[in-house]
N, C-alpha and C. Protein backbone atom coordinates (compact mmCIF):
# COMPACT_ATOMS: atom_id res chain seq x y z
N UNK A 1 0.83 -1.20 0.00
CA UNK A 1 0.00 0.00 0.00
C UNK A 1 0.87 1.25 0.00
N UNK A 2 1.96 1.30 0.49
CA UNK A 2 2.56 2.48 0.93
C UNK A 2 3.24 2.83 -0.77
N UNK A 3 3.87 2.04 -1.00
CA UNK A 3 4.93 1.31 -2.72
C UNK A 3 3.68 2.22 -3.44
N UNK A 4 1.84 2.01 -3.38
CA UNK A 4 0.90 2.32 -4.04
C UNK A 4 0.55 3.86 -3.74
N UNK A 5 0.99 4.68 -3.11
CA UNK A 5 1.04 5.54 -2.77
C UNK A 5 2.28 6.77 -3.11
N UNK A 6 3.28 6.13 -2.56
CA UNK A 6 4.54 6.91 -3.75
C UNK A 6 4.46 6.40 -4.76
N UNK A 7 3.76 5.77 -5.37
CA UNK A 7 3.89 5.89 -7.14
C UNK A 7 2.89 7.33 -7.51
N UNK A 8 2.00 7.36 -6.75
CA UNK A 8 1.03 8.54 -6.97
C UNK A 8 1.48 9.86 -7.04
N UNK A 9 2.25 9.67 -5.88
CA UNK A 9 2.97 10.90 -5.55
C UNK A 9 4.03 11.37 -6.82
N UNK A 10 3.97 10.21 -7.60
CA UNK A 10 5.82 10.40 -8.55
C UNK A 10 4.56 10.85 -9.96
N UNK A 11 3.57 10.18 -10.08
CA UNK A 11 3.31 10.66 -11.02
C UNK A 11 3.02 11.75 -11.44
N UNK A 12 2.93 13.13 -11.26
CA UNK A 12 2.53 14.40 -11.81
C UNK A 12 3.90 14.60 -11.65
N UNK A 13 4.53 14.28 -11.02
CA UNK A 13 6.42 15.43 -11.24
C UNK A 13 6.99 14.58 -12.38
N UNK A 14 6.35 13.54 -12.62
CA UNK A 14 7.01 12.60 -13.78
C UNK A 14 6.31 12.97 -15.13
N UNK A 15 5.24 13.20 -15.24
CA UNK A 15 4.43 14.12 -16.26
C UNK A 15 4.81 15.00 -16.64
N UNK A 16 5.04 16.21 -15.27
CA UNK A 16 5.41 17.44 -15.71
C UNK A 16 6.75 17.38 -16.58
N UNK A 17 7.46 16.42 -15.86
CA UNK A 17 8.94 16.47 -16.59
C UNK A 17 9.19 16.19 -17.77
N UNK A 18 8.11 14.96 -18.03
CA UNK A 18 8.36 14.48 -19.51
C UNK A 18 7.53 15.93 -20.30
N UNK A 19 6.85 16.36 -19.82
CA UNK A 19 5.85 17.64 -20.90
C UNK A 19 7.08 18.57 -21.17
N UNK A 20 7.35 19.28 -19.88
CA UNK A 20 8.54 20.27 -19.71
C UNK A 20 9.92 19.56 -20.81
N UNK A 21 10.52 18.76 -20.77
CA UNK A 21 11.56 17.85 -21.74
C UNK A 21 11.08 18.28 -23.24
N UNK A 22 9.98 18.22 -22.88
CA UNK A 22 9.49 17.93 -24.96
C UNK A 22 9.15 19.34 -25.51
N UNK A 23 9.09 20.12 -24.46
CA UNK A 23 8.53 21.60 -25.40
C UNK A 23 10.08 22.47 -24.73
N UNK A 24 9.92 23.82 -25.87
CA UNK A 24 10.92 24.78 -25.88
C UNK A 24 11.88 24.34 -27.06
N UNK A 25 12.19 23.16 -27.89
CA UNK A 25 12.76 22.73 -28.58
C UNK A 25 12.38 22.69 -30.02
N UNK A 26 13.23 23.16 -30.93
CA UNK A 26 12.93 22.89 -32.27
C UNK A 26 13.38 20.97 -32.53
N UNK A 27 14.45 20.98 -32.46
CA UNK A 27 15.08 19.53 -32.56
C UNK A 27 14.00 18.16 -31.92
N UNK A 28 13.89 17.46 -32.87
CA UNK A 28 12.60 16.42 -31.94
C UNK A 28 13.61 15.43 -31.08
N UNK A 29 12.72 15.50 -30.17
CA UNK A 29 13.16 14.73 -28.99
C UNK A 29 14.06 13.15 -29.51
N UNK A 30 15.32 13.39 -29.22
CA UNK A 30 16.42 11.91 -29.03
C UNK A 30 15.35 10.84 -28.08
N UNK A 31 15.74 9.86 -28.77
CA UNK A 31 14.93 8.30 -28.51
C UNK A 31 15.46 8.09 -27.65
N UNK A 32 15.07 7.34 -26.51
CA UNK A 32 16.17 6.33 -25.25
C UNK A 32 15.87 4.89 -25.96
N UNK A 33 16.31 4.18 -25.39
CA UNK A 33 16.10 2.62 -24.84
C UNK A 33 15.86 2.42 -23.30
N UNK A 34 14.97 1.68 -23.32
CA UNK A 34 14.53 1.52 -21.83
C UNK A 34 15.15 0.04 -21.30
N UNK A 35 15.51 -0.82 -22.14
CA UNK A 35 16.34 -1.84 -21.94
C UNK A 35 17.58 -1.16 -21.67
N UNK A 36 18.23 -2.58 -20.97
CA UNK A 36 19.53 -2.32 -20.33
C UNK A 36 20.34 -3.09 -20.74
N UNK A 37 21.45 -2.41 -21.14
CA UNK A 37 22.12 -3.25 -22.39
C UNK A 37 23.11 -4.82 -21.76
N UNK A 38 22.75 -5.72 -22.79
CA UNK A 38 23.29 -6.87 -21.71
C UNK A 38 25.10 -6.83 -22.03
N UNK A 39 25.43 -7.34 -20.80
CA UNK A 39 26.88 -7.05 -20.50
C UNK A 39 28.17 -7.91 -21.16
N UNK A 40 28.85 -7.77 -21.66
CA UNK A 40 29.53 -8.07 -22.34
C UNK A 40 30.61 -9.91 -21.67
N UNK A 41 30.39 -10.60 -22.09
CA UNK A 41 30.89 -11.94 -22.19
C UNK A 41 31.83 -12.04 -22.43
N UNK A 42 33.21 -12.35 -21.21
CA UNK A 42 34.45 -12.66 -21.48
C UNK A 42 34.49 -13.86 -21.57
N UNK A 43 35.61 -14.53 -22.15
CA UNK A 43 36.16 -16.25 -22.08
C UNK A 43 35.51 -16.78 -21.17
N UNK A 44 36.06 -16.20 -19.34
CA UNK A 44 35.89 -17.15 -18.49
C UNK A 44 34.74 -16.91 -17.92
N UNK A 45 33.99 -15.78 -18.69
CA UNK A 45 32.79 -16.12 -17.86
C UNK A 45 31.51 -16.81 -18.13
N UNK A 46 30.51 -17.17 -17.24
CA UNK A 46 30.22 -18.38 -17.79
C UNK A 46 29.07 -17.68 -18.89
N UNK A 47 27.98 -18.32 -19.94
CA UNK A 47 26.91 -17.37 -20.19
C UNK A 47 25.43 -17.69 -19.21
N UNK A 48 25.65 -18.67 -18.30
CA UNK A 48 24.42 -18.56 -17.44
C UNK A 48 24.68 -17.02 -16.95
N UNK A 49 26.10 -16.80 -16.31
CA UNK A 49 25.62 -15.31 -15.55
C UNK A 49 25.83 -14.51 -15.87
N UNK A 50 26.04 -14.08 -17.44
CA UNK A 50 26.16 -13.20 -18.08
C UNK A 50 24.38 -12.80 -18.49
N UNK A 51 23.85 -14.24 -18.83
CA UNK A 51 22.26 -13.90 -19.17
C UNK A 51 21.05 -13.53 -18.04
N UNK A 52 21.49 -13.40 -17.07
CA UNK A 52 21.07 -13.23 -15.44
C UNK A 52 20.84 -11.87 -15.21
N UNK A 53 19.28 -11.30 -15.02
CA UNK A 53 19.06 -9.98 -15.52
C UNK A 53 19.79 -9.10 -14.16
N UNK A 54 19.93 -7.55 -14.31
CA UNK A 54 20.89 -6.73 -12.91
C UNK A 54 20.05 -6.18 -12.42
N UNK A 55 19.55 -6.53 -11.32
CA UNK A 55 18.15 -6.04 -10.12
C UNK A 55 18.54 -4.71 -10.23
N UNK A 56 19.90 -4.85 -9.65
CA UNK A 56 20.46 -3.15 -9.14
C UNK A 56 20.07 -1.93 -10.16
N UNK A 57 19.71 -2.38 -11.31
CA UNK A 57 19.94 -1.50 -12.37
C UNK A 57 18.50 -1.73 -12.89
N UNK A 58 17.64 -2.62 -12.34
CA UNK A 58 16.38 -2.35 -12.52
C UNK A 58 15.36 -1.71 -11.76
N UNK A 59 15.69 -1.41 -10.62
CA UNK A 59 15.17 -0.56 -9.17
C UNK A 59 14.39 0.62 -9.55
N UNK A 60 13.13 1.20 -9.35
CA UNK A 60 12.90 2.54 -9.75
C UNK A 60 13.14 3.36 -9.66
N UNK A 61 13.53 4.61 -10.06
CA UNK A 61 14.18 6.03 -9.59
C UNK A 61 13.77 6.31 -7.88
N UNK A 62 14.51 6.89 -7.06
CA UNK A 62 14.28 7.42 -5.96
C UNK A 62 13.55 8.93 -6.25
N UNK A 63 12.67 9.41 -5.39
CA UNK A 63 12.49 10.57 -5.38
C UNK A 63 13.22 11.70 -5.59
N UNK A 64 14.25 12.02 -4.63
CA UNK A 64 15.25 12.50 -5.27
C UNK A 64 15.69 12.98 -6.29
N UNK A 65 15.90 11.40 -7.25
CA UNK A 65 16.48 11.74 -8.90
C UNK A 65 15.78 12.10 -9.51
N UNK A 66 14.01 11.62 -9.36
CA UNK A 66 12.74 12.63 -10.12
C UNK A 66 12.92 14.08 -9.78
N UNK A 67 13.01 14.54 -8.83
CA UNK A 67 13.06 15.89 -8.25
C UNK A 67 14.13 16.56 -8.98
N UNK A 68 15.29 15.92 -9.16
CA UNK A 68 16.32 16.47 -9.75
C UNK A 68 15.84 16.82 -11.22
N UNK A 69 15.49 15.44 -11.82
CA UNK A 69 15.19 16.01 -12.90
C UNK A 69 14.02 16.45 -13.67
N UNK A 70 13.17 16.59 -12.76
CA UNK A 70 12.27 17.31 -13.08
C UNK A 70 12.19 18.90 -12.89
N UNK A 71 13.61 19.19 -12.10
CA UNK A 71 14.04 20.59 -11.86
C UNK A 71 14.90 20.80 -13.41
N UNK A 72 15.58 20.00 -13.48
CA UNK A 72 16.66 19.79 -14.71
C UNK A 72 15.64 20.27 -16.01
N UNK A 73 14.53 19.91 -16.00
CA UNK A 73 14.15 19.99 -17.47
C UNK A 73 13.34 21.34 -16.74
N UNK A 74 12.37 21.68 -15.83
CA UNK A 74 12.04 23.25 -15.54
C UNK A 74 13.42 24.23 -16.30
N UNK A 75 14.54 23.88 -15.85
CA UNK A 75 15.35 24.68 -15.95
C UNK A 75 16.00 24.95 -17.87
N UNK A 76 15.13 23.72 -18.16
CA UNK A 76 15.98 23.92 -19.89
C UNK A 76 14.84 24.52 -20.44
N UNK A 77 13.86 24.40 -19.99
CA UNK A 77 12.38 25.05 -20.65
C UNK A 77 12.67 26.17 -20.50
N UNK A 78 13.17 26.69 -19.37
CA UNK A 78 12.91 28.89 -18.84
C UNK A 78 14.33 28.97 -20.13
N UNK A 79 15.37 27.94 -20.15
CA UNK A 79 16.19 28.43 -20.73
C UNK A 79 15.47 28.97 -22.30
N UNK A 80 14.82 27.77 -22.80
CA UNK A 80 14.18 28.46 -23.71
C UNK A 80 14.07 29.15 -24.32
N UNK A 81 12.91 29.23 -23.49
CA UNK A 81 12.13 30.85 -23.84
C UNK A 81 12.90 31.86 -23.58
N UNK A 82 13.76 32.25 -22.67
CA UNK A 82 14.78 32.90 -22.19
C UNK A 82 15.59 33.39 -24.04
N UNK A 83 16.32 31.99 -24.43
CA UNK A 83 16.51 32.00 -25.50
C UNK A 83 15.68 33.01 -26.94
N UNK A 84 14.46 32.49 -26.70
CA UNK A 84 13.76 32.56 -27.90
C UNK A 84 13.48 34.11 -27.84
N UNK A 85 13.10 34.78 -26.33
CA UNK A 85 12.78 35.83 -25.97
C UNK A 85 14.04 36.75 -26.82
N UNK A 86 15.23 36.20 -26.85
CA UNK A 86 16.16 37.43 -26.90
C UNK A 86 17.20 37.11 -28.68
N UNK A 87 15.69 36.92 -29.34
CA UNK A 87 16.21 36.22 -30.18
C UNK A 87 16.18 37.71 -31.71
N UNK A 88 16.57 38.13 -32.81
CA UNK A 88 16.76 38.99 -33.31
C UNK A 88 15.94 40.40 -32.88
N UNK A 89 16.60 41.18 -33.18
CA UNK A 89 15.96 42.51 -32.47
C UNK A 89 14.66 42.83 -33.41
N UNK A 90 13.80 43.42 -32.57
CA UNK A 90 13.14 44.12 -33.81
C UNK A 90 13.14 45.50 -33.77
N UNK A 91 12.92 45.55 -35.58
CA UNK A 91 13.31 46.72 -35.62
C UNK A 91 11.56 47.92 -36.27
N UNK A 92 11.69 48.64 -35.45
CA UNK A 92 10.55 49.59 -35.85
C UNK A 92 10.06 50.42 -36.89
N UNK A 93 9.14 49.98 -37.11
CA UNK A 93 8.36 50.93 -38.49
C UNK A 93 8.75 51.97 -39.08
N UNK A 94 7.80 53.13 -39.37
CA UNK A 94 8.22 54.32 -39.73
C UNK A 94 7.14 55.06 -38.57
N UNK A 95 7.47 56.37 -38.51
CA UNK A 95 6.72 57.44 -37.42
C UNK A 95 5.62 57.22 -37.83
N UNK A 96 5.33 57.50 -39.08
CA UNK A 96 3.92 57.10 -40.04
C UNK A 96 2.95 56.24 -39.42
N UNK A 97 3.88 54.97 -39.44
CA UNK A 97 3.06 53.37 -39.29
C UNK A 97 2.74 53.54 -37.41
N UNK A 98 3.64 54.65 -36.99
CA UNK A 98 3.66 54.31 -35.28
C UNK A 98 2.16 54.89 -35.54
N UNK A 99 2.36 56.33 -35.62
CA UNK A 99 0.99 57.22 -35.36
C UNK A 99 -0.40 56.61 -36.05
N UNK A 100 -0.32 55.50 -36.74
CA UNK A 100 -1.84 54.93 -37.22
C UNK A 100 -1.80 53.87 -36.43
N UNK A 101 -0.89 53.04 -35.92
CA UNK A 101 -1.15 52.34 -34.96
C UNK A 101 -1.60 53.15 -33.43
N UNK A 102 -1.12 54.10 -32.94
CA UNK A 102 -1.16 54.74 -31.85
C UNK A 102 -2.85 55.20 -32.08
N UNK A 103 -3.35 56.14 -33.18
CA UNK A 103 -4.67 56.07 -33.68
C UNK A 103 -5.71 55.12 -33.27
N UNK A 104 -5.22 53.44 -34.10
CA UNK A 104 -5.85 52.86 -33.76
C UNK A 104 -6.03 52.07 -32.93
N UNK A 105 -5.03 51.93 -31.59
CA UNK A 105 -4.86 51.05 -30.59
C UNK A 105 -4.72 51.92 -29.19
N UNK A 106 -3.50 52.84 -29.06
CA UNK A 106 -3.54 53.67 -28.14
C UNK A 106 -3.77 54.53 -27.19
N UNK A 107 -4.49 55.41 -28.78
CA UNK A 107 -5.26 56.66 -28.19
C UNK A 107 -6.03 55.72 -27.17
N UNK A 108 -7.25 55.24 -27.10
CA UNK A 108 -8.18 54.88 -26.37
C UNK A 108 -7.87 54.86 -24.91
N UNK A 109 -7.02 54.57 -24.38
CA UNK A 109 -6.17 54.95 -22.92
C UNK A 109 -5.36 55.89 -22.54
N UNK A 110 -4.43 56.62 -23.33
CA UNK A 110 -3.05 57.46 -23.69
C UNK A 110 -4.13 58.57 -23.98
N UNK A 111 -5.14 59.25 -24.61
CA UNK A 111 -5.50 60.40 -24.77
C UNK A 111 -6.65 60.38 -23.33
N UNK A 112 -7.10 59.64 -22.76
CA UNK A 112 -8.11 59.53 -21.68
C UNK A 112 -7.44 59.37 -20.70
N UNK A 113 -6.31 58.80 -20.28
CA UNK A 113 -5.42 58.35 -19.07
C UNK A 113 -5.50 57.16 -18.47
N UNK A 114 -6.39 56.55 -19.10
CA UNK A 114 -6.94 54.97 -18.24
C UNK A 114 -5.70 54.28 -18.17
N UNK A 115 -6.31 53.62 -16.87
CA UNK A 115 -5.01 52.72 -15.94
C UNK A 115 -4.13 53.51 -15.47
N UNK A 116 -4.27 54.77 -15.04
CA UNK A 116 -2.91 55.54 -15.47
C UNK A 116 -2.03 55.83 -16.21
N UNK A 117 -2.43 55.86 -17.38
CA UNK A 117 -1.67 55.76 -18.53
C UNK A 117 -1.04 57.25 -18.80
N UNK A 118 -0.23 57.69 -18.99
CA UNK A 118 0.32 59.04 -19.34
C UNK A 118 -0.70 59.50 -20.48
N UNK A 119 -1.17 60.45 -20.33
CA UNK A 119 -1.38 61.12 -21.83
C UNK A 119 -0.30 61.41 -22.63
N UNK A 120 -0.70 61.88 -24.27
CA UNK A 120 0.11 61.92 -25.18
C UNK A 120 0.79 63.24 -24.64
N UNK A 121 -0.24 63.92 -24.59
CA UNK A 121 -0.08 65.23 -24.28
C UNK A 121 0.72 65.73 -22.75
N UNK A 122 1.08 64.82 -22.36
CA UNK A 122 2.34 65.12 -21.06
C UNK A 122 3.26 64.72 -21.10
N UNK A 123 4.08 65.79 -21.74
CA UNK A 123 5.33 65.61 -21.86
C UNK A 123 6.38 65.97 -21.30
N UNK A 124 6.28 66.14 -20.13
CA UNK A 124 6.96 66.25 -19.31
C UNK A 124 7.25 64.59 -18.26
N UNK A 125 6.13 63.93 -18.38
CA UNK A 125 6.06 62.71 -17.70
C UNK A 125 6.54 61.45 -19.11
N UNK A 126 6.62 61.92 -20.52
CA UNK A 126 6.86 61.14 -20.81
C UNK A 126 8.41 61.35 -21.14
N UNK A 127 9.06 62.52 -21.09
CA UNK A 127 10.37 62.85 -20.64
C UNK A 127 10.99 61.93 -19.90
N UNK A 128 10.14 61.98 -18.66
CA UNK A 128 10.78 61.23 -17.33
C UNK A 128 10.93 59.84 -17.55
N UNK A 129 10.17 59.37 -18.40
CA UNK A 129 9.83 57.90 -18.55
C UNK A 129 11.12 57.69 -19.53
N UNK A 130 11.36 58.05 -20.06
CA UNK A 130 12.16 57.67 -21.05
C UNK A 130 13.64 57.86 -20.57
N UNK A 131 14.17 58.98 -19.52
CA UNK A 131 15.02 59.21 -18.93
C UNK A 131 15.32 57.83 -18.20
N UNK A 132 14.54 57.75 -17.35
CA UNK A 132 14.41 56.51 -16.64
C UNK A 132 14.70 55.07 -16.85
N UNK A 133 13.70 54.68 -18.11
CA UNK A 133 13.74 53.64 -18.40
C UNK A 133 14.73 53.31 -20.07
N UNK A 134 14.86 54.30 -20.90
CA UNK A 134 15.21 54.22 -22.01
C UNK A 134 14.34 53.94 -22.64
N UNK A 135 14.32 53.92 -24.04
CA UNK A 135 13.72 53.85 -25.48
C UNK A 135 13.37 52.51 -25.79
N UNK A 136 14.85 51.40 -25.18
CA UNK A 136 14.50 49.95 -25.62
C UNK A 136 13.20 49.34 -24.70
N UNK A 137 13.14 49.95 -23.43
CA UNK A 137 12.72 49.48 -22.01
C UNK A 137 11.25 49.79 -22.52
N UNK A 138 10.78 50.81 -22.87
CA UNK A 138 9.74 51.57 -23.41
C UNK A 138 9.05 50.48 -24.43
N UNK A 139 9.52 50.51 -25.14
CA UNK A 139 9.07 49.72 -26.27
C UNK A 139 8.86 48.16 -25.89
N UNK A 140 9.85 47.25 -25.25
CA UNK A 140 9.64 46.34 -25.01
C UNK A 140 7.99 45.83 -23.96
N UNK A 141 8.29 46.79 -22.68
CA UNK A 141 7.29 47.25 -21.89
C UNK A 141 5.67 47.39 -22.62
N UNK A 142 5.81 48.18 -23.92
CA UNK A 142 4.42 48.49 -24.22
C UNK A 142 4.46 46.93 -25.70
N UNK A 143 5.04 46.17 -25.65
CA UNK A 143 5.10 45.16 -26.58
C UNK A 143 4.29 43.78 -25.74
N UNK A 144 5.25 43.45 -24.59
CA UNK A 144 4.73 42.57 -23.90
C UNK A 144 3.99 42.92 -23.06
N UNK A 145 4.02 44.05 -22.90
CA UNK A 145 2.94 44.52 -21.10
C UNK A 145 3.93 44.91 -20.10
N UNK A 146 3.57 45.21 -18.66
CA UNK A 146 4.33 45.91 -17.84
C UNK A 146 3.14 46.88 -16.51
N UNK A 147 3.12 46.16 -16.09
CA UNK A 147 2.16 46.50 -14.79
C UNK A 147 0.49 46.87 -15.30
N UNK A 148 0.18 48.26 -15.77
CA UNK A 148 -1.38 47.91 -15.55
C UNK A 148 -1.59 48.27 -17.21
N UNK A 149 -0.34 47.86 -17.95
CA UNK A 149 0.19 48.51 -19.27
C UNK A 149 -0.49 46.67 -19.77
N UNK A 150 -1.21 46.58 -20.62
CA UNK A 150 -1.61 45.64 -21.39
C UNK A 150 -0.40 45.44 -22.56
N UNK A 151 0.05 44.35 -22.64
CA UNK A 151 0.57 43.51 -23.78
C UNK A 151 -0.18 44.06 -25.52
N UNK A 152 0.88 44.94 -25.91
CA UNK A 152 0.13 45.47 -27.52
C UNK A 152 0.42 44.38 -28.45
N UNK A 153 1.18 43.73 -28.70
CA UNK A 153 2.28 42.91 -29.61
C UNK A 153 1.18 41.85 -29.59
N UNK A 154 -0.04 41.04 -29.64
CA UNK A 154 -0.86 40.52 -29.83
C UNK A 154 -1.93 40.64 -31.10
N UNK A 155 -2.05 39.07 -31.30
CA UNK A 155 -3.02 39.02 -32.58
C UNK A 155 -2.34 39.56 -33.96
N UNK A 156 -2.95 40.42 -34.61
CA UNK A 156 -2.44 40.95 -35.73
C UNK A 156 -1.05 42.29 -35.37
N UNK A 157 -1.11 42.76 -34.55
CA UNK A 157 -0.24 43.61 -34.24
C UNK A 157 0.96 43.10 -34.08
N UNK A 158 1.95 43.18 -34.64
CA UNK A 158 3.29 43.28 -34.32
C UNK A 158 4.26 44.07 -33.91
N UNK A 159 5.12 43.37 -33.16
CA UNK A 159 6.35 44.25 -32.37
C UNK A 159 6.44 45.31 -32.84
N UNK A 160 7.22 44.73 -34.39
CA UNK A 160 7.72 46.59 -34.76
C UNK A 160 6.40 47.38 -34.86
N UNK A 161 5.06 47.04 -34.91
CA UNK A 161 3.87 48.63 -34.91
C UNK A 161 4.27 49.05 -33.72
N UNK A 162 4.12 47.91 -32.54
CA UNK A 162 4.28 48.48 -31.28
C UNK A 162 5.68 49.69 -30.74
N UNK A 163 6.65 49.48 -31.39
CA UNK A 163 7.62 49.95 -31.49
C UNK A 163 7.89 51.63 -32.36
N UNK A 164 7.27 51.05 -33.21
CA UNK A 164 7.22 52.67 -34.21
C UNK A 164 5.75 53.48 -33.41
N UNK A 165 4.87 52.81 -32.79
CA UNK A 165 4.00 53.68 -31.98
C UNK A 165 4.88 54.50 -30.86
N UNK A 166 5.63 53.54 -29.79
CA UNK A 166 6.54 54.22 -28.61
C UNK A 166 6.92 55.22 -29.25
N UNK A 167 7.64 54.77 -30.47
CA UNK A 167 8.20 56.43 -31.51
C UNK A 167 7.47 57.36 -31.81
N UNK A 168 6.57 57.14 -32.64
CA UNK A 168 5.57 57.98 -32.51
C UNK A 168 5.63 58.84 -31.19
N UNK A 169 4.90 58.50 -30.28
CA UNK A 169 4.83 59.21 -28.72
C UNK A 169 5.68 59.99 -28.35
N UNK A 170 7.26 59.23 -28.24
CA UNK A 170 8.24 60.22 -27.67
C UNK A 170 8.84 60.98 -28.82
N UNK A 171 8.51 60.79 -30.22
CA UNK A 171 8.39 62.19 -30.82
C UNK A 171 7.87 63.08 -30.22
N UNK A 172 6.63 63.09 -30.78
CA UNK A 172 5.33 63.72 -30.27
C UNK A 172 5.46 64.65 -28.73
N UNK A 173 6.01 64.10 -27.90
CA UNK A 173 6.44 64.47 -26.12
C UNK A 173 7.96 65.69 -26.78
N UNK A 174 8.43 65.19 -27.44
CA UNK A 174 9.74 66.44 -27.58
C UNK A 174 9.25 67.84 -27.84
């Protein structure tokens, strides 16, 4: 009963691990063998105990080594995305393409203030912002999101609109 009980326990960290293992990767997952390869037959030894299966090496993982590696593959997944996140720059529109995106996505918070949003028209706060955080910080921020700042870079919108909009703005603020 108890044996029936830590298996329960192993199964969701053993799930997660195999899920976590298989995603973040372009390359498809390397095959194992789950057999254990039989051991090699010298002269003197005999083949009864060469054909004599190895308990030791058939035992189930300890908790422990699940834990380990189910941390092991958490840790190649963040690598990832980590990866993928910082993967060619993008590069931004024209002022043009910012200000019809800003038109059609922006204004609606940025000329009203919702969430706290700076208006276009304070430029003195969007001075500060940019002092502060920089141009890349800015842009990234209004791409993915950033506190009560909604994620623009969604659906049909792409980075660089989101990007030539920030431009747009801190034109606009000079």
């Amino acid at each position: 009963m108890k044996l029936i009980n830590q298996t329960k326990q192993l199964v969701l960290p053993v799930c997660i691990a195999i899920v976590l293992s298989a995603c973040g990767s372009e390359e498809p997952a390397a095959t194992t063998t789950t057999q254990a390869a039989a051991p090699a037959v010298s002269s003197t030894q005999s083949t009864a105990e060469a054909t004599q299966p190895d308990t030791a090496s058939q035992q189930s993982p300890q908790p422990a080594e699940i834990a380990a590696k189910t941390d092991q593959a958490a840790s190649v997944s963040q690598d990832s995305e980590v990866a993928a996140s910082a993967a060619a720059p993008v590069e931004a529109l024209s002022i043009e393409e910012g200000k019809r995106r800003y038109e059609a996505t922006c204004k609606v918070c940025h000329d009203a203030g919702l969430l706290d949003a700076p208006k276009l028209s304070a430029k003195e706060e969007w001075q500060k912002r940019l002092a502060a955080k920089g141009l890349e910080t800015l842009q990234a921020n209004s791409a993915k999101g950033f506190n009560k700042m909604p994620a623009q870079a969604v659906g049909d919108v792409s980075e660089a609109e989101v990007y030539a909009a920030v431009n747009y703005i801190i034109q606009t603020a000079q």
